[in-house]
N, C-alpha and C. Protein backbone atom coordinates (compact mmCIF):
# COMPACT_ATOMS: atom_id res chain seq x y z
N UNK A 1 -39.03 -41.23 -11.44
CA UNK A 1 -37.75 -41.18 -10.74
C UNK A 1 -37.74 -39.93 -9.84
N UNK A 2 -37.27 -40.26 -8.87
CA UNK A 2 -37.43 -38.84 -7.59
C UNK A 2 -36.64 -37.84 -8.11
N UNK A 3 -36.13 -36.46 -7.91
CA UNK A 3 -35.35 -35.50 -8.08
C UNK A 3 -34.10 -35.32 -7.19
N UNK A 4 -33.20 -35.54 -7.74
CA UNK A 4 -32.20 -35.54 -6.90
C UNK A 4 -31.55 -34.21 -7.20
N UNK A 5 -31.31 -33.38 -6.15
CA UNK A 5 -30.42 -32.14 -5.81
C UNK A 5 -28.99 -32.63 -5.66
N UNK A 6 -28.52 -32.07 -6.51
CA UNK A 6 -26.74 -32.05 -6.41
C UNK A 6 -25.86 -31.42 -5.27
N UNK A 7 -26.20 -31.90 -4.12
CA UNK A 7 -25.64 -31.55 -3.05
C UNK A 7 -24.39 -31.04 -2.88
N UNK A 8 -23.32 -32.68 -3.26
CA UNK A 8 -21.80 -32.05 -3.53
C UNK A 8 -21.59 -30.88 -4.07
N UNK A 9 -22.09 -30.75 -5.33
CA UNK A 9 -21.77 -29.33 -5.94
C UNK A 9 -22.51 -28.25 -5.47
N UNK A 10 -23.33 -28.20 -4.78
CA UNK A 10 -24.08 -26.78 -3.97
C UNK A 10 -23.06 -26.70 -2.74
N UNK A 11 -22.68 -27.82 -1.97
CA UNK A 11 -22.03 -27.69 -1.04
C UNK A 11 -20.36 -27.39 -0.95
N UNK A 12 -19.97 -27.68 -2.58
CA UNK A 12 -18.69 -26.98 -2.92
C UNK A 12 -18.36 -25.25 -3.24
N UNK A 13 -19.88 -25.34 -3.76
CA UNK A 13 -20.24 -23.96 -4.23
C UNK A 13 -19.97 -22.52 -2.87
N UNK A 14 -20.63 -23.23 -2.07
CA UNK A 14 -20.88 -22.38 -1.08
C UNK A 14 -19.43 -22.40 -0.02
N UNK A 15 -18.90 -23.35 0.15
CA UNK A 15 -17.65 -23.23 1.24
C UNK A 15 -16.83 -22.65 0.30
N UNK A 16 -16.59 -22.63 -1.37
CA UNK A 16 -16.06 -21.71 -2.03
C UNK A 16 -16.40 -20.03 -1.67
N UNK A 17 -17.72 -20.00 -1.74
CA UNK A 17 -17.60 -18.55 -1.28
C UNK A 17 -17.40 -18.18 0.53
N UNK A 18 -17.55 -19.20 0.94
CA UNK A 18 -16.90 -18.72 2.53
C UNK A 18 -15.63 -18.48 3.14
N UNK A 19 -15.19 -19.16 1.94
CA UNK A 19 -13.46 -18.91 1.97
C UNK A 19 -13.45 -17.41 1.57
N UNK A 20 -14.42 -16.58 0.63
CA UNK A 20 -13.77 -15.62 0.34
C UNK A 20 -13.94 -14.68 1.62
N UNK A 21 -15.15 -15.10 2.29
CA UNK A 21 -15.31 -14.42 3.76
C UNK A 21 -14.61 -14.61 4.41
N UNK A 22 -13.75 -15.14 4.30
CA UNK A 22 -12.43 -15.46 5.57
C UNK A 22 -12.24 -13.95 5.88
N UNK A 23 -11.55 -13.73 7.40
CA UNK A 23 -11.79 -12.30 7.93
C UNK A 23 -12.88 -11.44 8.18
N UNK A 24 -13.71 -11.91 7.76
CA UNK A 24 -15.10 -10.78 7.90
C UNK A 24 -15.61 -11.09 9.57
N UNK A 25 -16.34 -10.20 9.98
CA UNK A 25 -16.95 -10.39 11.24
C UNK A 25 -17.88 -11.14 11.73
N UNK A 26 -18.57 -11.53 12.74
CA UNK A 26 -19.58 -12.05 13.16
C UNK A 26 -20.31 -12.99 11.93
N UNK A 27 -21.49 -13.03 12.00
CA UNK A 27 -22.26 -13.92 10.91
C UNK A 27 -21.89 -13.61 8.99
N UNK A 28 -20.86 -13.15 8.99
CA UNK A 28 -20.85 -12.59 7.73
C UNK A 28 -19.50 -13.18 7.29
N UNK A 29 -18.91 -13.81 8.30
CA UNK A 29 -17.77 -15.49 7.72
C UNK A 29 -18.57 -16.53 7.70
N UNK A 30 -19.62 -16.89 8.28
CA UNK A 30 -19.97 -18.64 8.49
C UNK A 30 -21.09 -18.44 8.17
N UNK A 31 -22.10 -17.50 7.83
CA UNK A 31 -23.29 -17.72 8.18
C UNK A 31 -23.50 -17.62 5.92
N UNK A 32 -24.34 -18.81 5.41
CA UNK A 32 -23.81 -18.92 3.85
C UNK A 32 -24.59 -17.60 3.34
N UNK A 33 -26.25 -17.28 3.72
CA UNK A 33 -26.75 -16.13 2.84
C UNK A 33 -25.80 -14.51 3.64
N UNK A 34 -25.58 -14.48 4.56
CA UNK A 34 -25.33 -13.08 5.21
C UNK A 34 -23.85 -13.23 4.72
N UNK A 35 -23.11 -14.23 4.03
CA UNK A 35 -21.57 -14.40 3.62
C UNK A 35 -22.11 -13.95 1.94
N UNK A 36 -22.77 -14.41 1.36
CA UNK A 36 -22.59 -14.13 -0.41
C UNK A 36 -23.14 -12.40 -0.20
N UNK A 37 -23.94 -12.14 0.64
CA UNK A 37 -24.60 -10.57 0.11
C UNK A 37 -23.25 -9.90 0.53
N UNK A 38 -21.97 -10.21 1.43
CA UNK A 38 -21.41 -9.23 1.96
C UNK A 38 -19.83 -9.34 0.98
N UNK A 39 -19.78 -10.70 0.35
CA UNK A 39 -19.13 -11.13 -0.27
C UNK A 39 -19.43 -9.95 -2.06
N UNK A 40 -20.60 -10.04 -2.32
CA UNK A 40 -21.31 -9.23 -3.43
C UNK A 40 -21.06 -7.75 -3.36
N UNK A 41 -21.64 -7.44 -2.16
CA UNK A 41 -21.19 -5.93 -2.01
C UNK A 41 -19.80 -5.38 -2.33
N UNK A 42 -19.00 -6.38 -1.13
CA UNK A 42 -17.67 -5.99 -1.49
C UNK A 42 -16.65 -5.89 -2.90
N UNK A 43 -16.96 -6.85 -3.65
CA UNK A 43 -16.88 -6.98 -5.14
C UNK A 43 -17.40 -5.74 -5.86
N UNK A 44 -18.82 -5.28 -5.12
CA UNK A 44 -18.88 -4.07 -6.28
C UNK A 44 -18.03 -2.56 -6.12
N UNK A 45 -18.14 -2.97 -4.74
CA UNK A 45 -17.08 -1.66 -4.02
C UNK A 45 -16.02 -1.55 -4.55
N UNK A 46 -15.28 -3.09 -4.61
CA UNK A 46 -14.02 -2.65 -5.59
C UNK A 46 -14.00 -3.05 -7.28
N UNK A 47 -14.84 -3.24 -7.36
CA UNK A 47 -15.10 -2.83 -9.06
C UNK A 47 -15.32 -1.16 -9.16
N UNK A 48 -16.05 -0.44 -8.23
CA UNK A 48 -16.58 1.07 -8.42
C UNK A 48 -14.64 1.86 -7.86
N UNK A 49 -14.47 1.07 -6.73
CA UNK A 49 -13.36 2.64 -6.31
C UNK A 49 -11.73 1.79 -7.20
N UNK A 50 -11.77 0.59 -7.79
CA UNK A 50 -10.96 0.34 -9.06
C UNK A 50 -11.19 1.69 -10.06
N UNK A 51 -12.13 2.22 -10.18
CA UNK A 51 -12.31 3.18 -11.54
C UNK A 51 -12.32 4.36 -10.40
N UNK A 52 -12.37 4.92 -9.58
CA UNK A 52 -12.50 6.31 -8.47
C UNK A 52 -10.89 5.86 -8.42
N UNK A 53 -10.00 5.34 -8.41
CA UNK A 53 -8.63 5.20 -8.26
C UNK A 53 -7.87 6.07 -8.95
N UNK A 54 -8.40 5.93 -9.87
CA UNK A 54 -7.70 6.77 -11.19
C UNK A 54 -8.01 8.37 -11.20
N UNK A 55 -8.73 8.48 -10.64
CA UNK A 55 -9.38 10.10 -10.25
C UNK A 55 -8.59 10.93 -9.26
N UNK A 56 -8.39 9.71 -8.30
CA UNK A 56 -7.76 9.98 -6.89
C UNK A 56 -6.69 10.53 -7.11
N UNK A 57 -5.71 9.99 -8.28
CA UNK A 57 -4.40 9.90 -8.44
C UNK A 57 -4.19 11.22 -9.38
N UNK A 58 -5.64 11.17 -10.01
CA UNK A 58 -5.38 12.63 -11.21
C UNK A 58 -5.33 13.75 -10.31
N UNK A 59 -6.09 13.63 -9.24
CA UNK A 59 -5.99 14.97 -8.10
C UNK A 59 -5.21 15.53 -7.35
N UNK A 60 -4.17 14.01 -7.26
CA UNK A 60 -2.96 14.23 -6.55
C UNK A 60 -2.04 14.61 -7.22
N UNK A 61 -1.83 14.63 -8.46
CA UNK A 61 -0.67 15.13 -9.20
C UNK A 61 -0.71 16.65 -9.76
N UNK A 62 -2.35 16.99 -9.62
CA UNK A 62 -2.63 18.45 -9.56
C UNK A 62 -2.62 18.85 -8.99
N UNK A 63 -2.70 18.62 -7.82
CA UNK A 63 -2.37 19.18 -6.51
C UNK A 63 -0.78 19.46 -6.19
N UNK A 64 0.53 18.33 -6.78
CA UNK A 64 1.41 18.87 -6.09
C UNK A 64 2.15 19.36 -7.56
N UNK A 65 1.36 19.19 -8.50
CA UNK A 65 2.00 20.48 -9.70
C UNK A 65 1.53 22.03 -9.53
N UNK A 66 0.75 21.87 -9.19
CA UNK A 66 0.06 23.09 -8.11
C UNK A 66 0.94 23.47 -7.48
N UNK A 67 1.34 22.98 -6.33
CA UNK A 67 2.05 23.48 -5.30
C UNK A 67 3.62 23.69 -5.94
N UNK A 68 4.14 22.76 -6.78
CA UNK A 68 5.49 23.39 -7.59
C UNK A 68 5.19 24.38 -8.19
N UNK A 69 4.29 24.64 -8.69
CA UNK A 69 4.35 25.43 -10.12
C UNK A 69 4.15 27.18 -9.16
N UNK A 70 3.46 27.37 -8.49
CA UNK A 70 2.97 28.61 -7.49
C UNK A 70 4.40 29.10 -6.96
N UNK A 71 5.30 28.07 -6.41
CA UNK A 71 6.62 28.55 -6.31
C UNK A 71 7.23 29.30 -7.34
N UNK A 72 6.95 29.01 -8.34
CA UNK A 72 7.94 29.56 -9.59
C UNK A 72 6.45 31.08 -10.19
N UNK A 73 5.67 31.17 -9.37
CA UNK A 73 4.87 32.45 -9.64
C UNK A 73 3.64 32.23 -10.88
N UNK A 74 3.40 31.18 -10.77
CA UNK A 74 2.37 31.22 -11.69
C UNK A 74 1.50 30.33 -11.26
N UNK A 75 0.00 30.27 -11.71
CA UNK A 75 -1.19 29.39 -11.43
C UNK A 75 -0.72 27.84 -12.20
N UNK A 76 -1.71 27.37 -11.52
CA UNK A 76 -1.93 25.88 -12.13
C UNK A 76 -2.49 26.04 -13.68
N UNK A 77 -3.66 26.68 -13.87
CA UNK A 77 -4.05 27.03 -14.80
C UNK A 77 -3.21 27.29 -16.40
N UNK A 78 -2.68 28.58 -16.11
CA UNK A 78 -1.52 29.39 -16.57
C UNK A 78 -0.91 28.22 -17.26
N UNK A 79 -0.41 27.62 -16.28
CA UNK A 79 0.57 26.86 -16.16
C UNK A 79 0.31 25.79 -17.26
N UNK A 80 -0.80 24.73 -17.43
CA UNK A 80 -1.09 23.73 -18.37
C UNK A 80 -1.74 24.83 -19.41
N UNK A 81 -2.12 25.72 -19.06
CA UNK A 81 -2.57 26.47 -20.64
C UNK A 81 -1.48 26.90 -21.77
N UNK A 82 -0.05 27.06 -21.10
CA UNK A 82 1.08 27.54 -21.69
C UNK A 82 1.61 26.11 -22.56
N UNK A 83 1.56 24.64 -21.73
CA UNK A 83 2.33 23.99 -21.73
C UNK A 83 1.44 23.32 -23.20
N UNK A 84 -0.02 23.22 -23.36
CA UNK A 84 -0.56 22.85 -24.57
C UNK A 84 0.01 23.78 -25.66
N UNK A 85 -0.39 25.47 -25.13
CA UNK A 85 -0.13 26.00 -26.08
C UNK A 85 1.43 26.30 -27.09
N UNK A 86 2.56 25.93 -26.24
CA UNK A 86 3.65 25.81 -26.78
C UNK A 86 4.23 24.09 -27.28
N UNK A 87 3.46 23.44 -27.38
CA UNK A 87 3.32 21.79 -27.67
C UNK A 87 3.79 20.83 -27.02
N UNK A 88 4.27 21.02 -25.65
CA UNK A 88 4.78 20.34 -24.77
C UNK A 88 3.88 19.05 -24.11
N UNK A 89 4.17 17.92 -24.61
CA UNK A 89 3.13 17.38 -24.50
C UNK A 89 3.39 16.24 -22.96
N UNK A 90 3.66 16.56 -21.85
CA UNK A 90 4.02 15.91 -20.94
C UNK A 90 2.70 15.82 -19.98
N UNK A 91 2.17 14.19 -19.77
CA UNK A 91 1.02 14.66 -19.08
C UNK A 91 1.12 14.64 -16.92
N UNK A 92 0.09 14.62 -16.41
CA UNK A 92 0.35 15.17 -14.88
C UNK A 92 1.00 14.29 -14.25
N UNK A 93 0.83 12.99 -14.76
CA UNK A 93 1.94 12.15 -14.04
C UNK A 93 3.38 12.15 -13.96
N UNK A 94 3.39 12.68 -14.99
CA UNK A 94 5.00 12.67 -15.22
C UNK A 94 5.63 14.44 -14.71
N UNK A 95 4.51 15.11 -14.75
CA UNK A 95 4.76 16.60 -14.08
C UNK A 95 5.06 16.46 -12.73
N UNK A 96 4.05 15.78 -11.71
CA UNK A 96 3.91 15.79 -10.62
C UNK A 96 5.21 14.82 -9.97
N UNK A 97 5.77 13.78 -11.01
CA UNK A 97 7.10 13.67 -10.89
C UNK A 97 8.21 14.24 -10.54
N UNK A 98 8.28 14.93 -11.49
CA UNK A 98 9.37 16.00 -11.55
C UNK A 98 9.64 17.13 -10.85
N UNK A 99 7.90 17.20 -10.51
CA UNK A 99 8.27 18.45 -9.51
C UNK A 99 8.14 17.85 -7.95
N UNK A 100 7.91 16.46 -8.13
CA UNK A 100 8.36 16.06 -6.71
C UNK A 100 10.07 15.56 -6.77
N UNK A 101 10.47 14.91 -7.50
CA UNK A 101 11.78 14.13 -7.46
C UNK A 101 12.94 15.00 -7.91
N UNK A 102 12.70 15.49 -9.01
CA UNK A 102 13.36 16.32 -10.10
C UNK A 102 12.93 18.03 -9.96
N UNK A 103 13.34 18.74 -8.95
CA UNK A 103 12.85 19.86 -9.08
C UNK A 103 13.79 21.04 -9.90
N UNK A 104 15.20 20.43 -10.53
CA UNK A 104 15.78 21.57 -11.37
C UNK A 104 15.34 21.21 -12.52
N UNK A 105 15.11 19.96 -13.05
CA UNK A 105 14.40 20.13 -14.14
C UNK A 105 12.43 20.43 -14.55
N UNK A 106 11.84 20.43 -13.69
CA UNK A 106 10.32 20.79 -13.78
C UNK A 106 11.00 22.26 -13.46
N UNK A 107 11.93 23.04 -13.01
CA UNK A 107 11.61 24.34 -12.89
C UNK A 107 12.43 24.61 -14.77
N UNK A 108 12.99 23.81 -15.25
CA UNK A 108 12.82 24.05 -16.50
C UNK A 108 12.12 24.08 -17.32
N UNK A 109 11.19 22.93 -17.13
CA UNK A 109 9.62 22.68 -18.22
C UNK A 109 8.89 24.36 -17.62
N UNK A 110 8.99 24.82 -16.32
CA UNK A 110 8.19 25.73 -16.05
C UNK A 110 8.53 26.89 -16.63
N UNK A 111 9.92 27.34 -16.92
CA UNK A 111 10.66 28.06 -18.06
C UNK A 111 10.37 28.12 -18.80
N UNK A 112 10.40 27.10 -19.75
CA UNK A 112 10.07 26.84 -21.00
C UNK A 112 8.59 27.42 -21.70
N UNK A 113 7.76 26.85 -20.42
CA UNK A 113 6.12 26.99 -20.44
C UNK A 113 5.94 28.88 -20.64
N UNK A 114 6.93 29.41 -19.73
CA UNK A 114 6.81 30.68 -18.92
C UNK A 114 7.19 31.67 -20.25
N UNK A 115 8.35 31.39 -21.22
CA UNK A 115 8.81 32.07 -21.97
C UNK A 115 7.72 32.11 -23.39
């Protein structure tokens, strides 16, 4: 009996992944091998900066607890070294909150920290 290749399903396979190329440029929407490698890449890119996301965001909230906390005369440092050491257990997200939204009360946690 001859070998028959499952066409339909290779040929479902593949306009499945060209759909995900929708928007891409030149040969890298229509064209099927230069569409899965660019299709692949992109997937890992955002599998890798999905986890660099979370970094991004830890930097930014040290950064503007930083910049609150220097107002009120003390380091960043200082500043989370006091806040472990007196048991305050609030972490940077919720700092960088407060000292963006809420600045009479983070200049209290900074009190608190300070005394």
């Amino acid at each position: 009996m001859p070998r028959s290749a499952n066409k339909v399903a290779a040929r479902n396979r593949r306009r499945k992944f060209l759909k995900f190329a929708k928007g891409y440029w030149g040969r890298r929407k229509n064209v099927w091998t230069v569409a899965y490698e660019a299709i692949q890449k992109g997937w890992e890119y955002a599998y890798e900066h999905r986890k660099n996301k979370k970094g991004d965001f830890r930097a930014v909230w040290i950064q503007r607890i930083n910049a609150a906390v220097r107002e009120e005369g003390i380091s960043y440092s200082k500043f989370i070294n006091n806040l472990k050491n007196k048991n305050i257990e609030l972490n940077r997200k919720t700092l960088a909150d407060l000292a963006m939204n809420h600045p009479k009360a983070f200049k209290a946690v900074v009190d608190t920290a300070k005394a």
